[in-house]
PDB file of N, CA and C in Angstrom:
ATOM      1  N   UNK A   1      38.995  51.112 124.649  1.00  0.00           N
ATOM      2  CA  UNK A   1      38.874  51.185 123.222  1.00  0.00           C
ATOM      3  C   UNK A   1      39.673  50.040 122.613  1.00  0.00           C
ATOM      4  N   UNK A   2      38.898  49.486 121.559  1.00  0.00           N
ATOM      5  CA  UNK A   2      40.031  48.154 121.080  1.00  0.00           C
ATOM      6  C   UNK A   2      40.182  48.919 119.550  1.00  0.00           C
ATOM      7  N   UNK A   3      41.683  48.382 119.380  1.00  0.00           N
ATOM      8  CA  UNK A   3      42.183  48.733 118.012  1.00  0.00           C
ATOM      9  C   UNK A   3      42.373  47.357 116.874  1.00  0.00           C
ATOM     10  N   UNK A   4      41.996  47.447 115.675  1.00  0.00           N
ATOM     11  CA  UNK A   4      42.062  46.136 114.941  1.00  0.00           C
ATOM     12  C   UNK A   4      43.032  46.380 113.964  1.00  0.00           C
ATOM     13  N   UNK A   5      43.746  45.359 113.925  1.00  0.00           N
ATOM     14  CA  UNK A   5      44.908  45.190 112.657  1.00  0.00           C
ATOM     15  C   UNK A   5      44.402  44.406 111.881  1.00  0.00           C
ATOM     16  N   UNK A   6      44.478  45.078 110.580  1.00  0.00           N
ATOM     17  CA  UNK A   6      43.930  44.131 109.143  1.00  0.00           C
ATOM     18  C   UNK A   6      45.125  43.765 108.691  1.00  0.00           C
ATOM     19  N   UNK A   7      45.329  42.388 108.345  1.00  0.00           N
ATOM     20  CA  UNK A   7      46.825  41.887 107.982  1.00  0.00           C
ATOM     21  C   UNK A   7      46.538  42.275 106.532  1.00  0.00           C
ATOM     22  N   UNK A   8      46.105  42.486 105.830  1.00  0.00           N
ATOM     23  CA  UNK A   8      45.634  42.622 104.294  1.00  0.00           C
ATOM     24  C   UNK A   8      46.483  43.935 104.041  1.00  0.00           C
ATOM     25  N   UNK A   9      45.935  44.808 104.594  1.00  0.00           N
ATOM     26  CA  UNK A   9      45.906  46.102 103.973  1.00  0.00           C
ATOM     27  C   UNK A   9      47.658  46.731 104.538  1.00  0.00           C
ATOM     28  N   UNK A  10      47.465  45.965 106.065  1.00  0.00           N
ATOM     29  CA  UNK A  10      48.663  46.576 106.564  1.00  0.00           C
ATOM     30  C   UNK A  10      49.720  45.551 107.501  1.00  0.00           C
ATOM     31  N   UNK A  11      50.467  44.668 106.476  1.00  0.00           N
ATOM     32  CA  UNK A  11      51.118  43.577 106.836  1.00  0.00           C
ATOM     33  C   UNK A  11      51.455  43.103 107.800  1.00  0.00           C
ATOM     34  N   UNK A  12      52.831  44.703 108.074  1.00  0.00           N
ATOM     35  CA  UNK A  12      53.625  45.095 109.311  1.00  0.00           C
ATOM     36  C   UNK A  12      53.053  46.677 109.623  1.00  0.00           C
ATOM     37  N   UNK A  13      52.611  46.396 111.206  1.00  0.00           N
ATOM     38  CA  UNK A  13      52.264  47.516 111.142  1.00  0.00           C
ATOM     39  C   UNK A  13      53.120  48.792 112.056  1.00  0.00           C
ATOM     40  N   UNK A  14      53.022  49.673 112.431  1.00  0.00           N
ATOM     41  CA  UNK A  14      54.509  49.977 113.237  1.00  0.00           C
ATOM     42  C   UNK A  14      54.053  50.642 114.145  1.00  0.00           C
ATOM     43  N   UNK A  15      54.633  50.553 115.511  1.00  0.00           N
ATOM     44  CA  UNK A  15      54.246  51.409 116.670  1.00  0.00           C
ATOM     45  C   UNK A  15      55.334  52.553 117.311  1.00  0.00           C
ATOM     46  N   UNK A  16      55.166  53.391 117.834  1.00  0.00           N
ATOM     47  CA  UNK A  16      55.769  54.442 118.357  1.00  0.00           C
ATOM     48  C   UNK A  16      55.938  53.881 120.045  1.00  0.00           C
ATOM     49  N   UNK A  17      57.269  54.251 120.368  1.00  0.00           N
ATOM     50  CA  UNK A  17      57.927  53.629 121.486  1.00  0.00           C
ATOM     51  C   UNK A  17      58.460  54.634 122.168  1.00  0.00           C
ATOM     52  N   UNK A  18      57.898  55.533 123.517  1.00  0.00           N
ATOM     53  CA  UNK A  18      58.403  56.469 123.925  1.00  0.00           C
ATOM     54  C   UNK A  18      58.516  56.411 125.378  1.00  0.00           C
ATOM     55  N   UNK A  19      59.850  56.845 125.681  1.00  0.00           N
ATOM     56  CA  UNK A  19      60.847  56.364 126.699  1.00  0.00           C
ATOM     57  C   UNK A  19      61.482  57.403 127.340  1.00  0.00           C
ATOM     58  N   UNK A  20      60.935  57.871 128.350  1.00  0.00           N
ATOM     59  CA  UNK A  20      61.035  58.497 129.690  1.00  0.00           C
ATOM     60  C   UNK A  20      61.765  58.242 130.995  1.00  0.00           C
ATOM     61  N   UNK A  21      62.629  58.858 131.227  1.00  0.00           N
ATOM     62  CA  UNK A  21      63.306  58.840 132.794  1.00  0.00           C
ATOM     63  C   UNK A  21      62.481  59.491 133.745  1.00  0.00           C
ATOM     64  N   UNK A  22      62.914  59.244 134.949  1.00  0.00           N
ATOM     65  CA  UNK A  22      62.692  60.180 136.274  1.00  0.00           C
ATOM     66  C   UNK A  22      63.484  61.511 136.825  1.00  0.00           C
ATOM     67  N   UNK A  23      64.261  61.742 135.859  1.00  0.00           N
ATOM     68  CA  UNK A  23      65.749  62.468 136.114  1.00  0.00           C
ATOM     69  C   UNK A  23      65.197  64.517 135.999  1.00  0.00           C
ATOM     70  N   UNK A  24      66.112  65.033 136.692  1.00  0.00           N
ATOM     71  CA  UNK A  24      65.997  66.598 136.742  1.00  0.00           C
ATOM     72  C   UNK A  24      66.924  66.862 136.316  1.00  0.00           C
ATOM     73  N   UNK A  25      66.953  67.074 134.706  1.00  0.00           N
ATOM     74  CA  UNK A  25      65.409  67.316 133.740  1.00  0.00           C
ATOM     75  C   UNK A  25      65.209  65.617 133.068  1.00  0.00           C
ATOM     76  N   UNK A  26      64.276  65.487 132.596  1.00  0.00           N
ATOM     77  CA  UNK A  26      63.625  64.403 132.237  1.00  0.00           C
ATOM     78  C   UNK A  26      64.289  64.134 131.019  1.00  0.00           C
ATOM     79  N   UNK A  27      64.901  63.151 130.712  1.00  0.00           N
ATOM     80  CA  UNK A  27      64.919  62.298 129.291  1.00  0.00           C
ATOM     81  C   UNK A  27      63.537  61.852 128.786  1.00  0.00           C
ATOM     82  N   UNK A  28      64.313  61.980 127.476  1.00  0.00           N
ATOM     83  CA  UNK A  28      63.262  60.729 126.773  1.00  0.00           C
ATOM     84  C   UNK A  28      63.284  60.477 125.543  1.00  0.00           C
ATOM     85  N   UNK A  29      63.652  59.565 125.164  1.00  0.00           N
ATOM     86  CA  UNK A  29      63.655  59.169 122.934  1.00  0.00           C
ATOM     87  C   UNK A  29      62.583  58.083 122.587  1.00  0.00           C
ATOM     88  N   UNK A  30      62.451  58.425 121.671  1.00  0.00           N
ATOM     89  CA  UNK A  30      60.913  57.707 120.569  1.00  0.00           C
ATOM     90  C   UNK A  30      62.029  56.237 119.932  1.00  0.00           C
ATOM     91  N   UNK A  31      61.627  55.844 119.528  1.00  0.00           N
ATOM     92  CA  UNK A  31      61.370  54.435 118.189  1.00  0.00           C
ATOM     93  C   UNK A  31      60.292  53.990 117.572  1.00  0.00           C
ATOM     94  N   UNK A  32      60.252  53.513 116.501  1.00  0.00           N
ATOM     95  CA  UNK A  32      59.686  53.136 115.978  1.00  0.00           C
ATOM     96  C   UNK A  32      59.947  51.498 115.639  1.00  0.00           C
ATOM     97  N   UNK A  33      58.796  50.887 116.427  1.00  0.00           N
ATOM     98  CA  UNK A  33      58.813  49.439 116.127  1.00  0.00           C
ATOM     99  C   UNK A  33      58.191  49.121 114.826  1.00  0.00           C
ATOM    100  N   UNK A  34      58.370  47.924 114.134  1.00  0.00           N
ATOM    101  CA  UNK A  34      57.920  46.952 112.989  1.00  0.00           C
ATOM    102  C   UNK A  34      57.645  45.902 113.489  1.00  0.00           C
ATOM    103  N   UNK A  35      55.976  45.553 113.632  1.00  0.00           N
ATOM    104  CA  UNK A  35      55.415  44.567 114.152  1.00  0.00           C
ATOM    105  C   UNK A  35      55.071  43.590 113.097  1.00  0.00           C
ATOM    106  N   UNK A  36      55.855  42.195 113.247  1.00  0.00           N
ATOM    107  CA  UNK A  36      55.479  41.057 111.831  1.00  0.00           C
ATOM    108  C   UNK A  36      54.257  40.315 112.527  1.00  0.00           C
ATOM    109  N   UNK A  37      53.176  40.121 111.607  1.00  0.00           N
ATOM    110  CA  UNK A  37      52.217  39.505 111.928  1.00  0.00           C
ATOM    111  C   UNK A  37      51.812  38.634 111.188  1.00  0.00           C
ATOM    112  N   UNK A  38      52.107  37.231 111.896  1.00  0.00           N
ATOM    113  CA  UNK A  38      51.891  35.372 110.872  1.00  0.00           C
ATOM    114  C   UNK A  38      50.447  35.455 111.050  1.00  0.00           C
ATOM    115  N   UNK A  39      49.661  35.600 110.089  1.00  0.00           N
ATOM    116  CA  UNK A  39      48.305  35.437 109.690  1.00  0.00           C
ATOM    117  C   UNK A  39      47.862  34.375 109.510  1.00  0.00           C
ATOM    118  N   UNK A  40      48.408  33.264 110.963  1.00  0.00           N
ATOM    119  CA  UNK A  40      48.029  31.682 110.273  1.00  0.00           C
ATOM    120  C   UNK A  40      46.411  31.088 110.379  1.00  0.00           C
ATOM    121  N   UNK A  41      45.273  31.722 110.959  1.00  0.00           N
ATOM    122  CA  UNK A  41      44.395  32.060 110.795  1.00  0.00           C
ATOM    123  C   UNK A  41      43.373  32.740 109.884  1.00  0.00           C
ATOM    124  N   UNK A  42      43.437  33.263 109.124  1.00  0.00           N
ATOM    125  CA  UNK A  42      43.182  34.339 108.258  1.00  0.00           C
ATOM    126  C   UNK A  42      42.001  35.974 109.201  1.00  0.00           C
ATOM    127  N   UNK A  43      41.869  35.682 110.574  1.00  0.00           N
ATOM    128  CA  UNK A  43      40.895  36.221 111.128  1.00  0.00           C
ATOM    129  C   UNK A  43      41.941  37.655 111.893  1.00  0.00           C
ATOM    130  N   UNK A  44      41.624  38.463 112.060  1.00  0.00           N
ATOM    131  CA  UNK A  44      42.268  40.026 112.415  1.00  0.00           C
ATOM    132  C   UNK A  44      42.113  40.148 113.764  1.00  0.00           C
ATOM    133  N   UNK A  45      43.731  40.250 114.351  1.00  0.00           N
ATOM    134  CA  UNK A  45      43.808  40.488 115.662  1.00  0.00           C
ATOM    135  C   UNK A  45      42.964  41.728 116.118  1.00  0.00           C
ATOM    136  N   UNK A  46      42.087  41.796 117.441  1.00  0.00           N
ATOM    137  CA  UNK A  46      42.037  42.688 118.029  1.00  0.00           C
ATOM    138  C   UNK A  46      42.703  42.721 119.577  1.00  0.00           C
ATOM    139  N   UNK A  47      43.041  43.916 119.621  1.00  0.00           N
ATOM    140  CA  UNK A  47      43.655  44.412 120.744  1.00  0.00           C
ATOM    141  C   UNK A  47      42.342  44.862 121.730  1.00  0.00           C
ATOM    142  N   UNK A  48      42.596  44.379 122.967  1.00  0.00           N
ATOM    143  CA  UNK A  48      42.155  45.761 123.952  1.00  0.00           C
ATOM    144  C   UNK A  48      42.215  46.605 124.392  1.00  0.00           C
ATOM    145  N   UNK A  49      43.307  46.859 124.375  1.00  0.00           N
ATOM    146  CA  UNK A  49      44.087  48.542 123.903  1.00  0.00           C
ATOM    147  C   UNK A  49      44.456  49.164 123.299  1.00  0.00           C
ATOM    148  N   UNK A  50      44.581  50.392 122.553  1.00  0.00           N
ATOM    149  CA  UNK A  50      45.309  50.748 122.138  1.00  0.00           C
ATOM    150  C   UNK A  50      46.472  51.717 122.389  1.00  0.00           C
ATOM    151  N   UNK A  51      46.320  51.571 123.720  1.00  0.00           N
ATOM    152  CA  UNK A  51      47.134  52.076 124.526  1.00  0.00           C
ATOM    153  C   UNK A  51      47.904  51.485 125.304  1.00  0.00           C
ATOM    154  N   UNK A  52      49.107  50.883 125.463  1.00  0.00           N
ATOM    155  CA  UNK A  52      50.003  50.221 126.192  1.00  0.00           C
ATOM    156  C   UNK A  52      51.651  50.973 126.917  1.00  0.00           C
ATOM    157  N   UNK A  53      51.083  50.986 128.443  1.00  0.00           N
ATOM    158  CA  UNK A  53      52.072  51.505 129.322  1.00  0.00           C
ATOM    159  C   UNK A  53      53.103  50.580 130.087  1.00  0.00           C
ATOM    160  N   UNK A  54      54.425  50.510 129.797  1.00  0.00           N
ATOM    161  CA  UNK A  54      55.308  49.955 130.136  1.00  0.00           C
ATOM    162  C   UNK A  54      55.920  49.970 131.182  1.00  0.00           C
ATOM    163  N   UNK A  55      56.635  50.151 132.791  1.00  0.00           N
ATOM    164  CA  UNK A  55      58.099  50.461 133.364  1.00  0.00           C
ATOM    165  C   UNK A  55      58.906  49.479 133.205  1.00  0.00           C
ATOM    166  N   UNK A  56      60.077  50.205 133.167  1.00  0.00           N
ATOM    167  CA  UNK A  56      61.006  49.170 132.564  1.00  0.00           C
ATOM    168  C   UNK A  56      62.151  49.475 133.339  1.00  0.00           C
ATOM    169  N   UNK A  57      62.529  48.726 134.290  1.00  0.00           N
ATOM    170  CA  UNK A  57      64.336  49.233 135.227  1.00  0.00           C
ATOM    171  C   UNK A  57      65.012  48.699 134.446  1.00  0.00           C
ATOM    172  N   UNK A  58      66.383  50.442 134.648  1.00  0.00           N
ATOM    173  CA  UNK A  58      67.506  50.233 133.805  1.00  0.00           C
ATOM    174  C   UNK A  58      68.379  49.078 133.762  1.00  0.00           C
ATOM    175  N   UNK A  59      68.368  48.565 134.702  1.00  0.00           N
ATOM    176  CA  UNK A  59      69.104  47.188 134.636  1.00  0.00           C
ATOM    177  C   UNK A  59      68.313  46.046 133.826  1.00  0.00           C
ATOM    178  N   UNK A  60      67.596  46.238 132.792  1.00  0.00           N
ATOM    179  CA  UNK A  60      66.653  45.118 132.689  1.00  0.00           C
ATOM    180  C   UNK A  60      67.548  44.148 131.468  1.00  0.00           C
ATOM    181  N   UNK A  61      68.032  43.021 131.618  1.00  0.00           N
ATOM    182  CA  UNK A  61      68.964  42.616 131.153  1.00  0.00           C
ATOM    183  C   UNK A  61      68.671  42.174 129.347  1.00  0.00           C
ATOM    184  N   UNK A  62      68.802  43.079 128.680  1.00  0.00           N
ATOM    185  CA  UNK A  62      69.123  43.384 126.727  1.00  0.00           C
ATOM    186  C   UNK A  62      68.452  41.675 126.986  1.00  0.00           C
ATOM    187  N   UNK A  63      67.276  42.091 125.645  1.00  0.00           N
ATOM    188  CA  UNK A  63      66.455  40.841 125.107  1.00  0.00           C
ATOM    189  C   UNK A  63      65.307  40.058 125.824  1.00  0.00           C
ATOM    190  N   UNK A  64      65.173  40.988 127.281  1.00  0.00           N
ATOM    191  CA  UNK A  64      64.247  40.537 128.025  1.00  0.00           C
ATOM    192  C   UNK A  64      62.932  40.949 127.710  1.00  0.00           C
ATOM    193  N   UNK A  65      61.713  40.268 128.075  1.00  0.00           N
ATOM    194  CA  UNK A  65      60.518  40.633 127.282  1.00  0.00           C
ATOM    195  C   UNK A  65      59.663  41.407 128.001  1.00  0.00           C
ATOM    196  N   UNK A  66      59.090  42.445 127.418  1.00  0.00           N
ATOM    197  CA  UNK A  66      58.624  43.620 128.879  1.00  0.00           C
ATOM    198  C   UNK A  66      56.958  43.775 128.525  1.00  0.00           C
ATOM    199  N   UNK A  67      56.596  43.100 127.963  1.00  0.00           N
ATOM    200  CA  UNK A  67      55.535  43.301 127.272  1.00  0.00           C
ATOM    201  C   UNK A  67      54.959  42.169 126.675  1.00  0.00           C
ATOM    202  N   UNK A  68      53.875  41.358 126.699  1.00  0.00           N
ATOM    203  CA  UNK A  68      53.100  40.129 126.004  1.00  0.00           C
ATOM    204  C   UNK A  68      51.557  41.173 125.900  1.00  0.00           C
ATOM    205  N   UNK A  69      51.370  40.897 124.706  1.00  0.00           N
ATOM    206  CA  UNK A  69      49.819  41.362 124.121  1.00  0.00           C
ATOM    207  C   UNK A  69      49.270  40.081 123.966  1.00  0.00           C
ATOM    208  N   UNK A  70      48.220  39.655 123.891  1.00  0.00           N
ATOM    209  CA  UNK A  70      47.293  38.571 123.389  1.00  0.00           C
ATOM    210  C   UNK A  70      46.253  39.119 122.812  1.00  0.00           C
ATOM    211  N   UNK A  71      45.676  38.554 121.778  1.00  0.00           N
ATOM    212  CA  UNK A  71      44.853  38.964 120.941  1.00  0.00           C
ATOM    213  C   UNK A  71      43.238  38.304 121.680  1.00  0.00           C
ATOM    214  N   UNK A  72      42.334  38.895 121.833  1.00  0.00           N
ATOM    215  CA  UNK A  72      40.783  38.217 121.476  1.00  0.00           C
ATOM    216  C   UNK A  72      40.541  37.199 120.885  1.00  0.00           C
TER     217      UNK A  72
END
């Protein structure tokens, strides 16, 4: 399923970030990201997902990038 962002209507748009351990009993906390989107094109990203699954080891050293989307 692809999801489309209209920069018009919805500038920044925000995603839900939910974060799971392996542990007995299981962790896990939400965030909420604010995605800025430079509209230097004027044409509307689409995604091919709208679903995006992450792992991420705890050691992963603060500011590292765990995730690249590219647009269509």
């Amino acid at each position: 399923m692809k999801s489309n962002v209209d920069c018009e209507t919805d500038p920044v748009p925000k995603l839900t970030v939910i974060a799971t351990d392996n542990g007995v009993p299981a962790l896990s906390s939400s965030a909420t990201v604010l995605v800025t989107i430079h509209d230097v094109n004027d044409n509307e990203p689409i995604f091919d997902q709208s679903f995006y699954n992450v792992t991420i080891p705890e050691n992963k050293p603060k500011g590292s990038c765990i995730l690249k989307v590219r647009t269509s």
